[in-house]
Protein backbone atom coordinates (compact mmCIF):
# COMPACT_ATOMS: atom_id res chain seq x y z
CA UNK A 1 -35.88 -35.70 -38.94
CA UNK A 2 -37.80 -33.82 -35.85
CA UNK A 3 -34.90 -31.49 -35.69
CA UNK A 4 -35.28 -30.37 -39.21
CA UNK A 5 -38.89 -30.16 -38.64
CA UNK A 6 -38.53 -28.29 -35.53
CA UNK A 7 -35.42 -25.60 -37.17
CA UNK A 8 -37.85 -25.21 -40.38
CA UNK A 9 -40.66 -24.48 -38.42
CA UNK A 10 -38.06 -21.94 -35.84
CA UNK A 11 -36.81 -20.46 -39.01
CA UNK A 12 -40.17 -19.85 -40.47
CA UNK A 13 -41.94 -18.37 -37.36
CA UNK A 14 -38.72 -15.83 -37.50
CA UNK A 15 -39.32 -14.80 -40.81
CA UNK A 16 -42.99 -13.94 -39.95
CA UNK A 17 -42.09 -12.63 -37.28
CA UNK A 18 -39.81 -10.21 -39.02
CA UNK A 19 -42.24 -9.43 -41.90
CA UNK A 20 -45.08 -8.63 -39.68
CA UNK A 21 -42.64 -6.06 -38.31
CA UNK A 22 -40.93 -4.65 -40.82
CA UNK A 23 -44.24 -4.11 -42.07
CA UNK A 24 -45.35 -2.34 -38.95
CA UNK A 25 -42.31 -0.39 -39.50
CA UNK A 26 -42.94 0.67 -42.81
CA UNK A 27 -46.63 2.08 -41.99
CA UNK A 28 -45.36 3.90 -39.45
CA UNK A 29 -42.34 5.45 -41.87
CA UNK A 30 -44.68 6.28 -44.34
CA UNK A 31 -47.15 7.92 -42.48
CA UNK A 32 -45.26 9.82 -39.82
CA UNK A 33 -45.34 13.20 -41.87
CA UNK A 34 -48.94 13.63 -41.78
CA UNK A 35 -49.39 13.41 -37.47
CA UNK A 36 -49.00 16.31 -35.23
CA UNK A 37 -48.51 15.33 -31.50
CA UNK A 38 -49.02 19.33 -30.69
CA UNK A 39 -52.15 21.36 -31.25
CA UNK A 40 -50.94 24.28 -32.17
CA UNK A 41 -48.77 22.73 -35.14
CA UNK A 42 -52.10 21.28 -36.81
CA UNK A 43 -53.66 22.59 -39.41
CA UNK A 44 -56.78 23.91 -39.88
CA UNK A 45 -59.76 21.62 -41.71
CA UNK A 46 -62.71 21.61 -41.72
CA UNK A 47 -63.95 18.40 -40.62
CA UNK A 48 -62.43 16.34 -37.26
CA UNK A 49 -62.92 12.68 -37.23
CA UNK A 50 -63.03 11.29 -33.82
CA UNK A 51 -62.65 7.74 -34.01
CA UNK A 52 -64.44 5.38 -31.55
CA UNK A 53 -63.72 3.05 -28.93
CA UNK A 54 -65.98 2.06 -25.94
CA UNK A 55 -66.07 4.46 -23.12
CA UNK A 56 -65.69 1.93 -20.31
CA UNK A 57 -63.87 -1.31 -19.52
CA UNK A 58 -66.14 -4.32 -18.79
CA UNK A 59 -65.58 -3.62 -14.93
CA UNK A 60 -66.46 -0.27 -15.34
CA UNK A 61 -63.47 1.75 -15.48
CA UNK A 62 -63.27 4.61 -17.99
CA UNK A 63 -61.15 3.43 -20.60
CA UNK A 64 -58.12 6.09 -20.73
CA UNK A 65 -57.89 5.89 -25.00
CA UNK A 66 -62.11 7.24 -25.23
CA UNK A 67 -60.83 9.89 -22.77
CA UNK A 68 -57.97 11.13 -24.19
CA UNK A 69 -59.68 11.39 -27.67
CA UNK A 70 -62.53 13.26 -26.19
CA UNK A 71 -60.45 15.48 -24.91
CA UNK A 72 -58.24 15.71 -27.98
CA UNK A 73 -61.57 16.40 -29.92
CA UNK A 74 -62.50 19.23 -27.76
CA UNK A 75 -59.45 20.59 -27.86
CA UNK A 76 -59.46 20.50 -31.91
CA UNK A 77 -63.16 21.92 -31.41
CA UNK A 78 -62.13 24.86 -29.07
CA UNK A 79 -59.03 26.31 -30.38
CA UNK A 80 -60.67 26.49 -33.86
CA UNK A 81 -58.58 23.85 -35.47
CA UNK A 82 -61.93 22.17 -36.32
CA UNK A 83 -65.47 23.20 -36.98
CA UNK A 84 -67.44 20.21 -36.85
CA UNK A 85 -66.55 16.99 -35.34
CA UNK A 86 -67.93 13.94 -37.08
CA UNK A 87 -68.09 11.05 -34.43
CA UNK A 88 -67.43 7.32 -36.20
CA UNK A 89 -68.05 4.29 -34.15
CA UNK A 90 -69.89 0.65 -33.85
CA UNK A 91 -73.41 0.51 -33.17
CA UNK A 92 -73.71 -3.10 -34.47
CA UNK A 93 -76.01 -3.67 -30.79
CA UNK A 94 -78.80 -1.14 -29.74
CA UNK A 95 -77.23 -1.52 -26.51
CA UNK A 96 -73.63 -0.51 -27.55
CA UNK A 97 -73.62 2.88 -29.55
CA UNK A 98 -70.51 4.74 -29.33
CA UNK A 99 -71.11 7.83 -31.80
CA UNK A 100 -74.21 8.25 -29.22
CA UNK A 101 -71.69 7.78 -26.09
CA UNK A 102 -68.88 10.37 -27.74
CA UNK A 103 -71.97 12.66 -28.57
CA UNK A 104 -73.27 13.17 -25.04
CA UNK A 105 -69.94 13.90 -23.76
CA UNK A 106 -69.00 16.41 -26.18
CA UNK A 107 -71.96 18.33 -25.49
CA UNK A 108 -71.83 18.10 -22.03
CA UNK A 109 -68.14 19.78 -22.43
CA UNK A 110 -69.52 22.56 -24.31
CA UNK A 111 -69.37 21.58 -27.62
CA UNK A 112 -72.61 23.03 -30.43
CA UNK A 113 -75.41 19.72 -31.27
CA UNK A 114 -75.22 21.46 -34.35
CA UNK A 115 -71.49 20.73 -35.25
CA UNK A 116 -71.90 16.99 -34.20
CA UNK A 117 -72.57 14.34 -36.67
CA UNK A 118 -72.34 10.71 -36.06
CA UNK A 119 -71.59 7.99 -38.54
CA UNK A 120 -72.98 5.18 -36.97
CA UNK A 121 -71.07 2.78 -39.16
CA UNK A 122 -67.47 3.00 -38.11
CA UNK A 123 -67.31 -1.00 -37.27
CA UNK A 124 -64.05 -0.61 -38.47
CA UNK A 125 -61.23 1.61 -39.14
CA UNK A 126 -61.79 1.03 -42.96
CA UNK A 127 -65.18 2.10 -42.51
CA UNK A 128 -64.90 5.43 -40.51
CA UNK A 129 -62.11 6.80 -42.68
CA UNK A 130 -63.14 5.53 -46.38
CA UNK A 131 -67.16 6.20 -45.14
CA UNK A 132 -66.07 10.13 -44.32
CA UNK A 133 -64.95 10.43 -48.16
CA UNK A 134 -67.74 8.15 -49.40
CA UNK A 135 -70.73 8.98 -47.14
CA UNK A 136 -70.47 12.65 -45.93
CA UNK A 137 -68.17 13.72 -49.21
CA UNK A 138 -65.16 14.99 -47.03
CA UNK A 139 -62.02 14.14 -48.76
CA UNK A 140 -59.45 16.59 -46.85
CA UNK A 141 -60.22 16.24 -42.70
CA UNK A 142 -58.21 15.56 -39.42
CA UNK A 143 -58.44 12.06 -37.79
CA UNK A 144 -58.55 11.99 -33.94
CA UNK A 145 -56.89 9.47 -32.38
CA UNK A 146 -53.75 7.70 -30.20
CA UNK A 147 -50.33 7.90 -32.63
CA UNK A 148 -50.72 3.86 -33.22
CA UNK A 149 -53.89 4.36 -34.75
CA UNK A 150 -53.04 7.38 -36.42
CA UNK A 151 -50.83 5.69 -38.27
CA UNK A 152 -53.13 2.16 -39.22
CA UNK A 153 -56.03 4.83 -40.28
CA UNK A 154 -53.76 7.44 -42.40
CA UNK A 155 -52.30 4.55 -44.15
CA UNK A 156 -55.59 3.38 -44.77
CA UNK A 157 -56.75 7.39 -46.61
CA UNK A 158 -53.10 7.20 -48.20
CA UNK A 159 -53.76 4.00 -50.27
CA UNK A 160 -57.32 5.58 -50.55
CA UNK A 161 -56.32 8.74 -52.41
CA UNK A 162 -57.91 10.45 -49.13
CA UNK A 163 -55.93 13.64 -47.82
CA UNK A 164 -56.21 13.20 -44.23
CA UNK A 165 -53.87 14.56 -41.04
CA UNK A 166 -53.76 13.28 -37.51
CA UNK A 167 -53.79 15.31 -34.16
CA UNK A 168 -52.41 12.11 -31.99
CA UNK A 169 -53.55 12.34 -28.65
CA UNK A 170 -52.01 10.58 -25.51
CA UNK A 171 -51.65 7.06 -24.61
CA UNK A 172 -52.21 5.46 -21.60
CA UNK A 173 -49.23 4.04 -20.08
CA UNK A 174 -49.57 0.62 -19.65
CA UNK A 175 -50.31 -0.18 -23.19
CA UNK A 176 -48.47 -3.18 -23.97
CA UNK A 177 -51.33 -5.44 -24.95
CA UNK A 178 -53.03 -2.96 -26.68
CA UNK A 179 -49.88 -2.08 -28.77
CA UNK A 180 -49.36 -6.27 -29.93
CA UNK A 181 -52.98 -6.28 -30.93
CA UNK A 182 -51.74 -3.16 -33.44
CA UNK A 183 -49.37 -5.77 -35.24
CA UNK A 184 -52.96 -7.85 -35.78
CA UNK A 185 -54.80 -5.14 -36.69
CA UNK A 186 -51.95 -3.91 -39.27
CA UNK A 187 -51.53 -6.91 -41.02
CA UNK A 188 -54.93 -7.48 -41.32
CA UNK A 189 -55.62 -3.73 -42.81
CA UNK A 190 -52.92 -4.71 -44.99
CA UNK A 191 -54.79 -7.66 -46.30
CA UNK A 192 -57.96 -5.87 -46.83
CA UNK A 193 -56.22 -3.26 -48.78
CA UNK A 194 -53.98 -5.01 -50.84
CA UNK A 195 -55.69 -8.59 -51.21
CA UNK A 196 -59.19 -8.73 -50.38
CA UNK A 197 -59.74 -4.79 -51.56
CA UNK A 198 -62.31 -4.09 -49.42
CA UNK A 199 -64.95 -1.63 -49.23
CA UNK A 200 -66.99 -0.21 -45.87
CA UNK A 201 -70.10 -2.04 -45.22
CA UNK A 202 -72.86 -1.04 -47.60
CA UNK A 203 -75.67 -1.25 -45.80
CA UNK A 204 -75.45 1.89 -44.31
CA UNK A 205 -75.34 4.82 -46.27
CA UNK A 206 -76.28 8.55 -46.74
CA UNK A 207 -80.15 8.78 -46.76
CA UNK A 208 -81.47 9.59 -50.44
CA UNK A 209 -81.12 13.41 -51.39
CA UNK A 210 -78.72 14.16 -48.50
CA UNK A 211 -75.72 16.09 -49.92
CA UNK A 212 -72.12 17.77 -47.93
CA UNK A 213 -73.83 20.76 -47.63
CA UNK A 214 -76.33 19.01 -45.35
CA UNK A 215 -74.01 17.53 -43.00
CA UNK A 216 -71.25 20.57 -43.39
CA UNK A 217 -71.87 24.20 -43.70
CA UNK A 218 -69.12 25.55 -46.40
CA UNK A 219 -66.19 25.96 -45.49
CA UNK A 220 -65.77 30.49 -44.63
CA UNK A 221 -69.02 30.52 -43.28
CA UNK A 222 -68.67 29.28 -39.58
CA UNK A 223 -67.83 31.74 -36.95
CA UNK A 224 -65.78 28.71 -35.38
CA UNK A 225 -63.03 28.81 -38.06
CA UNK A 226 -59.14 30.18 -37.42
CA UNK A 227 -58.30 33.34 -39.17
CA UNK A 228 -55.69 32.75 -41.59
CA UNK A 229 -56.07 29.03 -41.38
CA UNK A 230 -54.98 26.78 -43.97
């Protein structure tokens, strides 16, 4: 009797275990045509969204993923892939801001206050890609972020009927735990998509009267822009 118990419960774990990744395969099948690991292959948009994660480790190291997006988001910025960068992150603490964090550092690198704008809101990845469409009325932009995430958030725009690209910027190399959180964080965007259709948190919001053209100078009007973009 406890060996049936024990292969039912072997057999079951296995099948999980192979759901949760075919799934993870699948997301990152269907979204693979929309990410450009090279600059110069990404097309022009308007709008970058740099998505956020905390500068620093709790000892104090600089955590190698907010680098490598900053970086990534200047590069967008600079080569005139991107006009304006809109910065999405948690600020759930008033001692934890990371739209604030990213905001500091892009300007100390150079980059215009005036082509910074910070969605304080991004608790999640749901929030920071369906709040760009929703919030700042930006339905075609580029997401800036590692490939793994890349492909969580474009999935996310896909299902949303958002038209969203990727630059993917490097990963650290010893990302291993990081990577099996992914499989977490995938089948739980799944389950927010599919069964508990969720929407960002409401709370926050544009302020009354605000409109695009508030947040984002037209599009043709920015010295910043590519000739010839797309």
């Amino acid at each position: 009797m406890l060996k049936r118990v024990f292969y039912s419960l072997l057999v079951l774990v296995g099948l999980l275990l192979l759901t949760v990744l075919g799934l993870d395969r699948w997301m990152s099948w269907k979204t693979a045509p929309y990410i450009y690991d090279e600059l110069q292959d990404l097309p022009y948009r308007q709008v970058g969204v740099v998505l956020g994660t905390a500068k620093y480790y709790r000892k104090g190291v600089i955590n190698q993923y907010y680098r490598y997006r900053i970086q990534g988001a200047l590069n967008a910025y600079n080569s005139g892939k991107v006009n304006y960068l809109l910065l999405s992150g948690d600020n759930a603490l008033q001692s934890y801001n990371e739209p604030m964090t990213m905001r500091k550092d892009l300007i100390a690198a150079g980059v215009d206050p005036a082509d910074i704008v910070l969605d304080y809101a991004g608790f999640r990845t749901l929030d920071s890609i369906v709040r760009t469409r929703k919030v700042f009325d930006t339905n075609d932009f580029i997401i800036i972020t590692q490939r793994f995430h890349c492909e969580r958030a474009l999935f996310i725009a896909l299902h949303m009927g958002i038209q969203a690209q990727c630059y993917a910027v490097p990963s650290p190399k010893n990302m291993l735990t990081v990577r099996l959180r992914e499989f977490g964080a995938r089948f739980s965007a799944l389950a927010d998509l599919y069964i508990f259709k969720r929407e960002p948190r409401t709370a926050f919001f544009r302020p009354a009267g605000k409109t695009r053209t508030a947040f984002f100078r037209p599009a043709g009007t920015y010295p910043h822009a590519a000739s010839g973009a797309e």
